[in-house]
Protein backbone atom coordinates (compact mmCIF):
# COMPACT_ATOMS: atom_id res chain seq x y z
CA UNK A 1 -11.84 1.61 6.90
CA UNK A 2 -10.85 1.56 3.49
CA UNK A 3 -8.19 4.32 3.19
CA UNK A 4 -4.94 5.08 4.33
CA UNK A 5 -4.68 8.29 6.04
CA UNK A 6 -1.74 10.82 5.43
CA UNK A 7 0.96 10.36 8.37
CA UNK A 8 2.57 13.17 7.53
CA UNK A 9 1.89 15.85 9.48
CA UNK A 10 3.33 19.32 9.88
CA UNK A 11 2.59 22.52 11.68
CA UNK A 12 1.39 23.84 8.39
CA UNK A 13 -1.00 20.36 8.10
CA UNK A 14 -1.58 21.29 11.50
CA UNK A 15 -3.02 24.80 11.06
CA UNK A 16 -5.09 24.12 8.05
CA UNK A 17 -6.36 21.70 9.77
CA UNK A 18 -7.58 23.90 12.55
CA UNK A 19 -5.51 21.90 15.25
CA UNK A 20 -3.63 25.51 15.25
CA UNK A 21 -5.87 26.60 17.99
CA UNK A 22 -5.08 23.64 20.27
CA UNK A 23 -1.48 24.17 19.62
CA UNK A 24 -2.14 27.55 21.09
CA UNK A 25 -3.20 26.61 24.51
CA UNK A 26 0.47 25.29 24.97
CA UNK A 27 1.98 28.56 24.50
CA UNK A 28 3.22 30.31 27.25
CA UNK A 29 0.44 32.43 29.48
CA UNK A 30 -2.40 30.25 28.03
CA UNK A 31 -4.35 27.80 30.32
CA UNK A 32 -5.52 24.62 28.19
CA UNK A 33 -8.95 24.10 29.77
CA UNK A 34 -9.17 19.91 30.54
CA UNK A 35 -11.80 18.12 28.78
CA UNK A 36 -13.89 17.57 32.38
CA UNK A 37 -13.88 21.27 32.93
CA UNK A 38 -15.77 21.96 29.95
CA UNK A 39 -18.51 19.61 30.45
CA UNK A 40 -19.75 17.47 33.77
CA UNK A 41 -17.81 14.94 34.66
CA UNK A 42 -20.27 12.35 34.03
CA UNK A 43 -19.77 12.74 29.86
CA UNK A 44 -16.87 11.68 27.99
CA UNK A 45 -16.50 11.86 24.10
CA UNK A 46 -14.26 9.62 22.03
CA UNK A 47 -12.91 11.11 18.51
CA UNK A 48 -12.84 8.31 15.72
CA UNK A 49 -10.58 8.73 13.09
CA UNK A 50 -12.22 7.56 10.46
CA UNK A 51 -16.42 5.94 10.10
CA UNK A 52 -17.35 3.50 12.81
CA UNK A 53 -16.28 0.34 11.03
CA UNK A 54 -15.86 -3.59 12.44
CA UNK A 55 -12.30 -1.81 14.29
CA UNK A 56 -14.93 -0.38 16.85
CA UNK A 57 -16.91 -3.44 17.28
CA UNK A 58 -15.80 -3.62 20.44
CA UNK A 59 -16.24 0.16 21.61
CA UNK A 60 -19.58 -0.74 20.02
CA UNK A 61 -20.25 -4.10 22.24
CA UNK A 62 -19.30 -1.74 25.30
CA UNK A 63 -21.66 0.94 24.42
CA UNK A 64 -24.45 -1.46 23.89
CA UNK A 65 -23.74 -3.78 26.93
CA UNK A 66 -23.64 -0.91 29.39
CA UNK A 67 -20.17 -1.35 30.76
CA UNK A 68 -19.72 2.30 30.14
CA UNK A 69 -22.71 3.24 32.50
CA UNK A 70 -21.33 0.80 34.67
CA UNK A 71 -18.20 2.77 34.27
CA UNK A 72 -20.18 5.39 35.82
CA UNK A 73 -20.34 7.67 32.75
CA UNK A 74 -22.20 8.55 29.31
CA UNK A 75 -19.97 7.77 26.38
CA UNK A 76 -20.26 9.51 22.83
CA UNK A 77 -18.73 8.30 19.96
CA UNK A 78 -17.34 11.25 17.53
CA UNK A 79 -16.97 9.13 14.04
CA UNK A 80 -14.55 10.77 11.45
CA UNK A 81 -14.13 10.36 8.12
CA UNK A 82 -12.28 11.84 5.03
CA UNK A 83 -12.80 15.65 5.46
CA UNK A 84 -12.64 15.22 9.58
CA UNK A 85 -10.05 15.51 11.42
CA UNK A 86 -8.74 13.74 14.55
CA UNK A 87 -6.82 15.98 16.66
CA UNK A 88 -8.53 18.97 17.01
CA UNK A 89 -11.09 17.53 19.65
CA UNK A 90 -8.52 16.48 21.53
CA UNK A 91 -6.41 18.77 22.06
CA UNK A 92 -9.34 21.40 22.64
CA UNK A 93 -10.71 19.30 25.27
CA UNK A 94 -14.06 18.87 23.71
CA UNK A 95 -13.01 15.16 23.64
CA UNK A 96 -11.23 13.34 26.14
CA UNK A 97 -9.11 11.11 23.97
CA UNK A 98 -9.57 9.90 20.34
CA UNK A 99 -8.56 6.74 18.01
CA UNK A 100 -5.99 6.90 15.15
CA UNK A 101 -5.98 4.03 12.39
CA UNK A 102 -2.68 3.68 12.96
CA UNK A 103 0.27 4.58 15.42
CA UNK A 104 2.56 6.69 12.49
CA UNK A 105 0.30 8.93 12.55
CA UNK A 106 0.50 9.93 16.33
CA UNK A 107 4.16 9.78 15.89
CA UNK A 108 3.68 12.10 12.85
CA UNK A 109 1.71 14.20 15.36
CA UNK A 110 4.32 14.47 18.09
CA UNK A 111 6.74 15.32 15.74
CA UNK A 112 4.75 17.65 14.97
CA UNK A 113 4.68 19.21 18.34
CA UNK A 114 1.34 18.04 19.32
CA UNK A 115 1.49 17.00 23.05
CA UNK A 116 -0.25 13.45 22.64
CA UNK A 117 0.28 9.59 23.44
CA UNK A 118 -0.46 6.38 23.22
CA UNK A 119 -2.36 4.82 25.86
CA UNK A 120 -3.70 1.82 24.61
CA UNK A 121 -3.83 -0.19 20.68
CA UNK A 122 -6.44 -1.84 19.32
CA UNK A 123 -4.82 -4.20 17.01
CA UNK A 124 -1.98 -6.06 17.07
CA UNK A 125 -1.27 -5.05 13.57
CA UNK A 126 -2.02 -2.37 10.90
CA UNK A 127 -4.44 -4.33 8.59
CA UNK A 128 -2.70 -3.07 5.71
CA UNK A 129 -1.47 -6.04 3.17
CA UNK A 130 -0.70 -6.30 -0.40
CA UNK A 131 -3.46 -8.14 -2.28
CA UNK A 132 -1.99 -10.42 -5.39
CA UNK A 133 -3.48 -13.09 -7.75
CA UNK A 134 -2.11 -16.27 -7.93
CA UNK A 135 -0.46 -16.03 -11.82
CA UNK A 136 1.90 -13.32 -10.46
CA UNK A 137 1.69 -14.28 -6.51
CA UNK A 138 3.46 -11.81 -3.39
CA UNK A 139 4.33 -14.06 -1.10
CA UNK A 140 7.14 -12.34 0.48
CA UNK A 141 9.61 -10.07 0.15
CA UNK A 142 11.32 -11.87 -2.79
CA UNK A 143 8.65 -11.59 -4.90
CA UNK A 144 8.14 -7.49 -5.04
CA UNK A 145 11.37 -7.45 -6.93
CA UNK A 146 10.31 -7.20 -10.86
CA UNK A 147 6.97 -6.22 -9.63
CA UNK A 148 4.06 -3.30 -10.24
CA UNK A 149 3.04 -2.55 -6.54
CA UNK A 150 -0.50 -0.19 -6.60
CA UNK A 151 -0.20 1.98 -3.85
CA UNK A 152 -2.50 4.94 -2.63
CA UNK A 153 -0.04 8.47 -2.41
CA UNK A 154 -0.58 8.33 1.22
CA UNK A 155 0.23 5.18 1.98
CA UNK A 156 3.60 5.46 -0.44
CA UNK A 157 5.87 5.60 2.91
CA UNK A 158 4.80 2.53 3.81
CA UNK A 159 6.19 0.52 0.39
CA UNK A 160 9.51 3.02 1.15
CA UNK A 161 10.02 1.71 4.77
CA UNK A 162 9.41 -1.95 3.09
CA UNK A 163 12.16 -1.71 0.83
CA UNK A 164 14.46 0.11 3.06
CA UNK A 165 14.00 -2.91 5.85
CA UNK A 166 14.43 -5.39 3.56
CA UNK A 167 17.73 -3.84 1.28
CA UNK A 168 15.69 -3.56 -1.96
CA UNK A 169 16.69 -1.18 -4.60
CA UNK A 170 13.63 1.54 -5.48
CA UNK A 171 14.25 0.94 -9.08
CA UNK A 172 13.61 -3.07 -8.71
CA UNK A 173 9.71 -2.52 -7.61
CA UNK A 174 7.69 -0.55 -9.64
CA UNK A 175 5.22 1.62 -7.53
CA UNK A 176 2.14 3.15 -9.10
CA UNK A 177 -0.26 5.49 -7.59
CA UNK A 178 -3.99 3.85 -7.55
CA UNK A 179 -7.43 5.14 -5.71
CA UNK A 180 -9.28 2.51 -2.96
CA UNK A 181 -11.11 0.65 -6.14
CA UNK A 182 -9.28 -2.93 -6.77
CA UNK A 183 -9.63 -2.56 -10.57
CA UNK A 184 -6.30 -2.10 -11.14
CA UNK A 185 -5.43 -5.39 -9.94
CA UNK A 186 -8.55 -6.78 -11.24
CA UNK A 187 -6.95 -6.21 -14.74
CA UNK A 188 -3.81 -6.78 -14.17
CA UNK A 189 -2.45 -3.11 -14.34
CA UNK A 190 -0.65 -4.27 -11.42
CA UNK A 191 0.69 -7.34 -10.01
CA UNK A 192 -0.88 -6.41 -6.46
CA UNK A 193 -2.34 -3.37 -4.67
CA UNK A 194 -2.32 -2.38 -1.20
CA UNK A 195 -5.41 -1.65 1.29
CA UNK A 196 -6.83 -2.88 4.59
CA UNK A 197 -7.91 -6.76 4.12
CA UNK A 198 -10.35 -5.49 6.69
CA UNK A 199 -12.94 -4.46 3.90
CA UNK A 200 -13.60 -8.15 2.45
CA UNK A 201 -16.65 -6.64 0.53
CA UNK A 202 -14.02 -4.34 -1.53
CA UNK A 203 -11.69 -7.39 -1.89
CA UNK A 204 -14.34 -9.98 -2.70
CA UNK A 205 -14.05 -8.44 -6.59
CA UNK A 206 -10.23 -9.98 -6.83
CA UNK A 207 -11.80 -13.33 -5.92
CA UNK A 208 -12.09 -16.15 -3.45
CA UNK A 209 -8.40 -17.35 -4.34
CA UNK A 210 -6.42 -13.86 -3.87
CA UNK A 211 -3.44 -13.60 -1.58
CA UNK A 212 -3.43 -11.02 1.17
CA UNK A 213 -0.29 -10.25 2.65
CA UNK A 214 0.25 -8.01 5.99
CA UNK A 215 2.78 -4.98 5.56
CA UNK A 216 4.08 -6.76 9.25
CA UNK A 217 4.90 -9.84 7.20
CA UNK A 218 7.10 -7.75 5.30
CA UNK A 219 8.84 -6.65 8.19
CA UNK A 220 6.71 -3.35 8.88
CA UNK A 221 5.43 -3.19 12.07
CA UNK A 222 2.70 -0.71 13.75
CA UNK A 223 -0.03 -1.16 15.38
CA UNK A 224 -3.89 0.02 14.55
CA UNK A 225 -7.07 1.71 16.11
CA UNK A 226 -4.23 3.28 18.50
CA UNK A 227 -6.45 5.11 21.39
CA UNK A 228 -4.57 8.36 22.40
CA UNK A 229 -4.57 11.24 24.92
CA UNK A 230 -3.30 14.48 25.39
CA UNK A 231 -0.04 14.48 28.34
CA UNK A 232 -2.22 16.76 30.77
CA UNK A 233 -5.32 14.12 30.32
CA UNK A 234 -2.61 11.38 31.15
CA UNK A 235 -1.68 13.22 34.09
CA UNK A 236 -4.83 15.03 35.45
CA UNK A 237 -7.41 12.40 34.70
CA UNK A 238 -5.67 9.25 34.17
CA UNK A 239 -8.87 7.52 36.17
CA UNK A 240 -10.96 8.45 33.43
CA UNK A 241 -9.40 7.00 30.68
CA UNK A 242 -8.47 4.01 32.72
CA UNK A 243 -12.37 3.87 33.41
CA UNK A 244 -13.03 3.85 29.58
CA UNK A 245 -10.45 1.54 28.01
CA UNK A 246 -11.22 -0.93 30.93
CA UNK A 247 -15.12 -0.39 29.60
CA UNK A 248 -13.95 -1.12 25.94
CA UNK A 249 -11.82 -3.96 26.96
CA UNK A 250 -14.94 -5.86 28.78
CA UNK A 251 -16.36 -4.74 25.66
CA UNK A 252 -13.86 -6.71 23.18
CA UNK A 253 -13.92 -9.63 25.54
CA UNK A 254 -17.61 -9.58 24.96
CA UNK A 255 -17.17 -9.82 20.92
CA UNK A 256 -14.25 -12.69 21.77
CA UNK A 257 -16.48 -14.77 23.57
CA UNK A 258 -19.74 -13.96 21.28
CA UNK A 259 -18.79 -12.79 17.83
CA UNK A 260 -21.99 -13.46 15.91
CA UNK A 261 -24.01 -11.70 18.40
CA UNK A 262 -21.59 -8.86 18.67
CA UNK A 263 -21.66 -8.37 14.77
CA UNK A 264 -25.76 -8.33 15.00
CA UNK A 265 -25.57 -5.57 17.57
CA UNK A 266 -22.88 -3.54 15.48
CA UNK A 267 -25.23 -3.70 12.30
CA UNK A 268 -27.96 -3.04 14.27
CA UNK A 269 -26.50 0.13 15.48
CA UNK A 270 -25.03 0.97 12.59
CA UNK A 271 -27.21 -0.12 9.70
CA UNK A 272 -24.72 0.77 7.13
CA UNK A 273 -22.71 -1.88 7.56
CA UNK A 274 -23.55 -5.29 5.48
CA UNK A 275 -24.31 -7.90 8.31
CA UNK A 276 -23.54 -10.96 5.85
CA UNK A 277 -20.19 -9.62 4.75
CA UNK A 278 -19.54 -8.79 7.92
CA UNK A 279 -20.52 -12.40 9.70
CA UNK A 280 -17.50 -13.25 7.03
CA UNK A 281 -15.18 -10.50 8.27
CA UNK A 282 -15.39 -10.87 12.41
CA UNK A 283 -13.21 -13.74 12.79
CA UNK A 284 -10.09 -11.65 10.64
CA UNK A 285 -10.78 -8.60 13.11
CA UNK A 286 -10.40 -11.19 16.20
CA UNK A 287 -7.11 -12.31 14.85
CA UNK A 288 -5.97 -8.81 14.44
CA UNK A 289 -6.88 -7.96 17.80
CA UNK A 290 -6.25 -10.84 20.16
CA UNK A 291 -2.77 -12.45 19.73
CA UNK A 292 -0.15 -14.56 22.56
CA UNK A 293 0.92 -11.29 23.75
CA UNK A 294 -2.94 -10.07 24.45
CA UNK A 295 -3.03 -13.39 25.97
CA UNK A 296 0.09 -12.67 28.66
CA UNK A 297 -0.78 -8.90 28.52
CA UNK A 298 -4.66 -7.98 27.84
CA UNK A 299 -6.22 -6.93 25.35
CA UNK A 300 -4.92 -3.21 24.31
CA UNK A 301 -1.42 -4.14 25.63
CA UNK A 302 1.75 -2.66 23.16
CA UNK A 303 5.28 -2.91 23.40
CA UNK A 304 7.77 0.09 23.79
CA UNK A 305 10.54 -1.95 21.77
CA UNK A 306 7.75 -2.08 18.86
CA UNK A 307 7.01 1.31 18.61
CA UNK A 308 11.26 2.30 18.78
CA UNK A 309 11.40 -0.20 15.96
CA UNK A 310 9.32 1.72 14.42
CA UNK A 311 9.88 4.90 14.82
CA UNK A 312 13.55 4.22 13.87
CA UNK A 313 12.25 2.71 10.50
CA UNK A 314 10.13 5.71 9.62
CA UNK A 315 13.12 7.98 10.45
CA UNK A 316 15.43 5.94 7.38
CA UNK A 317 12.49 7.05 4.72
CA UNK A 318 12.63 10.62 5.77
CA UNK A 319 9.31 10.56 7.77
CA UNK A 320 10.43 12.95 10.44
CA UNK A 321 12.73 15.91 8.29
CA UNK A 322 12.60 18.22 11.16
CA UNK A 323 13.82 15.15 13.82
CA UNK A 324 11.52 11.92 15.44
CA UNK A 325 10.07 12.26 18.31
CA UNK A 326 11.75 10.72 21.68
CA UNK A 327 10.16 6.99 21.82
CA UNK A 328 9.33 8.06 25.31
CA UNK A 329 7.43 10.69 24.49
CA UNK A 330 4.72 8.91 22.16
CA UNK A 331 3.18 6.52 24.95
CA UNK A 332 2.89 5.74 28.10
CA UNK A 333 1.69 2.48 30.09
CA UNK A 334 0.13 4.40 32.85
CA UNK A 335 -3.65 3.82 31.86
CA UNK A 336 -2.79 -0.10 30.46
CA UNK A 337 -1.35 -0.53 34.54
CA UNK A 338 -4.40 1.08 35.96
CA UNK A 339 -6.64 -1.66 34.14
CA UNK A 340 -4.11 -4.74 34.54
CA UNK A 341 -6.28 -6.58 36.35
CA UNK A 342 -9.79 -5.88 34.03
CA UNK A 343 -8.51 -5.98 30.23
CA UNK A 344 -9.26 -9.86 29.01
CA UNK A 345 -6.43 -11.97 28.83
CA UNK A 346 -7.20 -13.36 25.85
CA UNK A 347 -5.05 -15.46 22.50
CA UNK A 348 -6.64 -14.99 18.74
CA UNK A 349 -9.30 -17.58 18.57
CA UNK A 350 -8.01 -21.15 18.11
CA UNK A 351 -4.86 -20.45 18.97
C-alpha cells in the first residue's frame, strides 16, 4: 500500500460512503441478517482495505496452500482500493469480516457508531516512517525540530499525535502537504516525507543510503492489516472467524519458514506485483509481522494496553470531537483464544 487512508470518520463519512445502510440494521425493529444467512455456510468473503499488496502475503500463502479448504470452506478475497470502501461489506453481511491498514481507523469507526472490533493484527507496527537523506538526517525525535516534514493531508494526525507525545511546539516543525510521489524529498523541498517503507520500489528513487524511520520509533504506536468483525459475527459465529485467522496464521507461518517461495506464489497470483523488488521487500514485511511478542503470543496476537495507549493519544489531537470509543469496545481476544494453540509462535527472523 502506498497511501494513508483518512481515519477520520463520521456519520456523515459514513453515509456518503454508503455504510448508512448497515448502520440501519442496528436501529430498533430491524433484524441485521448474519453474513452465513445470506450465503451457504461453506463461503466466506474477506474485505481488503486497500489492493492485495506483500501485507496479504500470507492470506495469499493460505489461499494457495489450501489451509482454507482444509478449514472446511471457500475463501474470497474482496481487494479495495482508493474509491472502495471497507465497511460497508461488513456490516451488510455480504462479508464476514474485513482488513483495515491500520487500527485508527476502526477506532475512527467505532466512534463513529459502527458496531465493529478487532479480532486479530497483522503487523506489529503501522509501516509508516519518515524517509530522510543523510545531509539533513531524522533520526529521532530531536531532529524534526527546525525541520520541513512532507506529509499526505490524511496522514497529518499522525505528525500531530508525534508532537503532542513528544512536547514539541507545532510552530518548531514545519509540515507541508505532499502526494505519494517522493520528489519532494528527492529535491530537497523537504527534509523528509512520510509513507509506508513497505513500497521499496517508490523509495528506491531517494536512494540506497536514505533513512527510514517508523512513526512507533517516534513514540506512535498502532498496529497494521488489523482484521475486524462486526460484535454479532463475534458472538454468533466466532468458529468461523477462528477457522479463518487460524487458516491465515498457518498461512504466515508458511511465508516465515519459506519466504522466497511464498513471494513466487504471491506474484504468481497476482502478476502486478514486481517479483524482484519484491524478493528485496519480504524480509522488511517478516520483521513487521513476527516480533518477541508473536513469539510468546502467535502470530496476530495484540495488546489491550497498546491500543488504550493509543486511543488516549489520538484523543489529545482531537481525533474523536464527539468522545473515543471505550478501549473495550474496539477488540476483543475471543477469536485470538479460540486459535491459541494453531497461530505460529514465531520471533522476526534472526532474532
Amino acid at each position: 500500500m502506498t497511501g494513508y487512508p483518512n481515519h477520520r470518520i463520521d456519520r456523515r463519512t459514513l453515509f456518503k460512503t454508503g455504510a448508512a445502510a448497515g448502520l440501519l440494521a442496528f436501529a430498533p425493529g430491524i433484524q441485521l441478517l448474519s453474513a452465513t444467512s445470506a450465503r451457504a455456510a461453506a463461503e466466506l468473503v474477506i474485505q481488503y482495505d486497500w489492493l492485495m499488496s506483500n501485507g496479504q502475503i500470507g492470506d495469499i500463502a493460505a489461499m494457495k496452500n489450501g489451509y482454507f479448504e482444509e478449514a472446511g470452506f471457500e475463501v474470497t478475497f474482496s481487494p479495495g482500493g482508493p474509491n472502495s470502501a471497507t465497511v460497508p461489506p461488513v456490516i451488510s453481511g455480504s462479508a464476514e469480516l474485513g482488513q483495515f491498514s491500520e487500527t485508527p481507523q476502526l477506532f475512527a469507526a467505532r466512534a463513529g457508531g459502527v458496531p465493529v472490533r478487532i479480532i486479530a493484527c497483522g503487523f506489529r507496527t503501522g509501516p509508516y516512517a519518515l524517509t530522510s537523506k543523510p545531509g539533513k538526517p531524522i533520526n529521532g525525535v530531536a531532529d524534526l525540530k527546525g525541520k520541513t516534514i512532507g506529509i499526505q493531508p490524511t496522514a497529518r494526525f499522525l505528525m500531530d499525535a508525534i508532537l503532542a507525545k513528544n512536547g514539541i511546539a507545532p510552530a518548531d516543525v514545519n509540515v507541508v502537504n505532499v502526494g505519494f510521489d517522493k520528489g519532494p524529498l528527492v529535491r530537497g523541498e523537504v527534509d523528509a516525507i512520510g509513507g509506508w517503507i513497505t513500497n521499496t520500489q517508490a523509495l528506491s528513487v531517494v536512494g540506497e543510503d536514505r533513512i527510514d524511520l517508523l512513526v512507533r520509533d517516534l513514540g506512535l504506536d498502532s498496529y497494521a492489516n488489523v482484521y475486524f468483525a462486526t460484535d454479532g459475527a463475534v458472538d454468533g459465529d466466532a468458529e468461523t472467524l477462528a477457522k479463518f485467522i487460524g487458516a491465515v496464521a498457518r498461512g504466515w507461518g508458511f511465508v516465515h519458514a519459506n519466504p522466497q517461495e511464498a513471494v513466487k506464489t504471491m506474484v504468481e497470483a497476482y502478476p502486478e506485483m514486481d517479483l524482484g523488488w519484491e524478493e528485496k521487500t519480504i524480509d522488511l514485511i517478516l520483521k513487521l509481522s513476527f516480533d518477541e511478542n508473536t513469539a510468546a503470543g502467535g502470530w496476530g496476537t495484540f495488546s489491550p494496553e497498546s491500543l488504550d495507549g493509543q486511543l488516549t493519544l489520538l484523543d489529545t489531537v482531537g481525533q474523536y470531537p464527539n468522545g473515543r470509543p471505550k478501549t473495550e469496545d474496539v477488540y476483543t481476544t475471543k477469536i485470538l483464544d479460540l486459535t491459541a494453540d494453531s497461530r505460529p509462535k514465531l520471533a522476526a527472523p534472526g532474532a
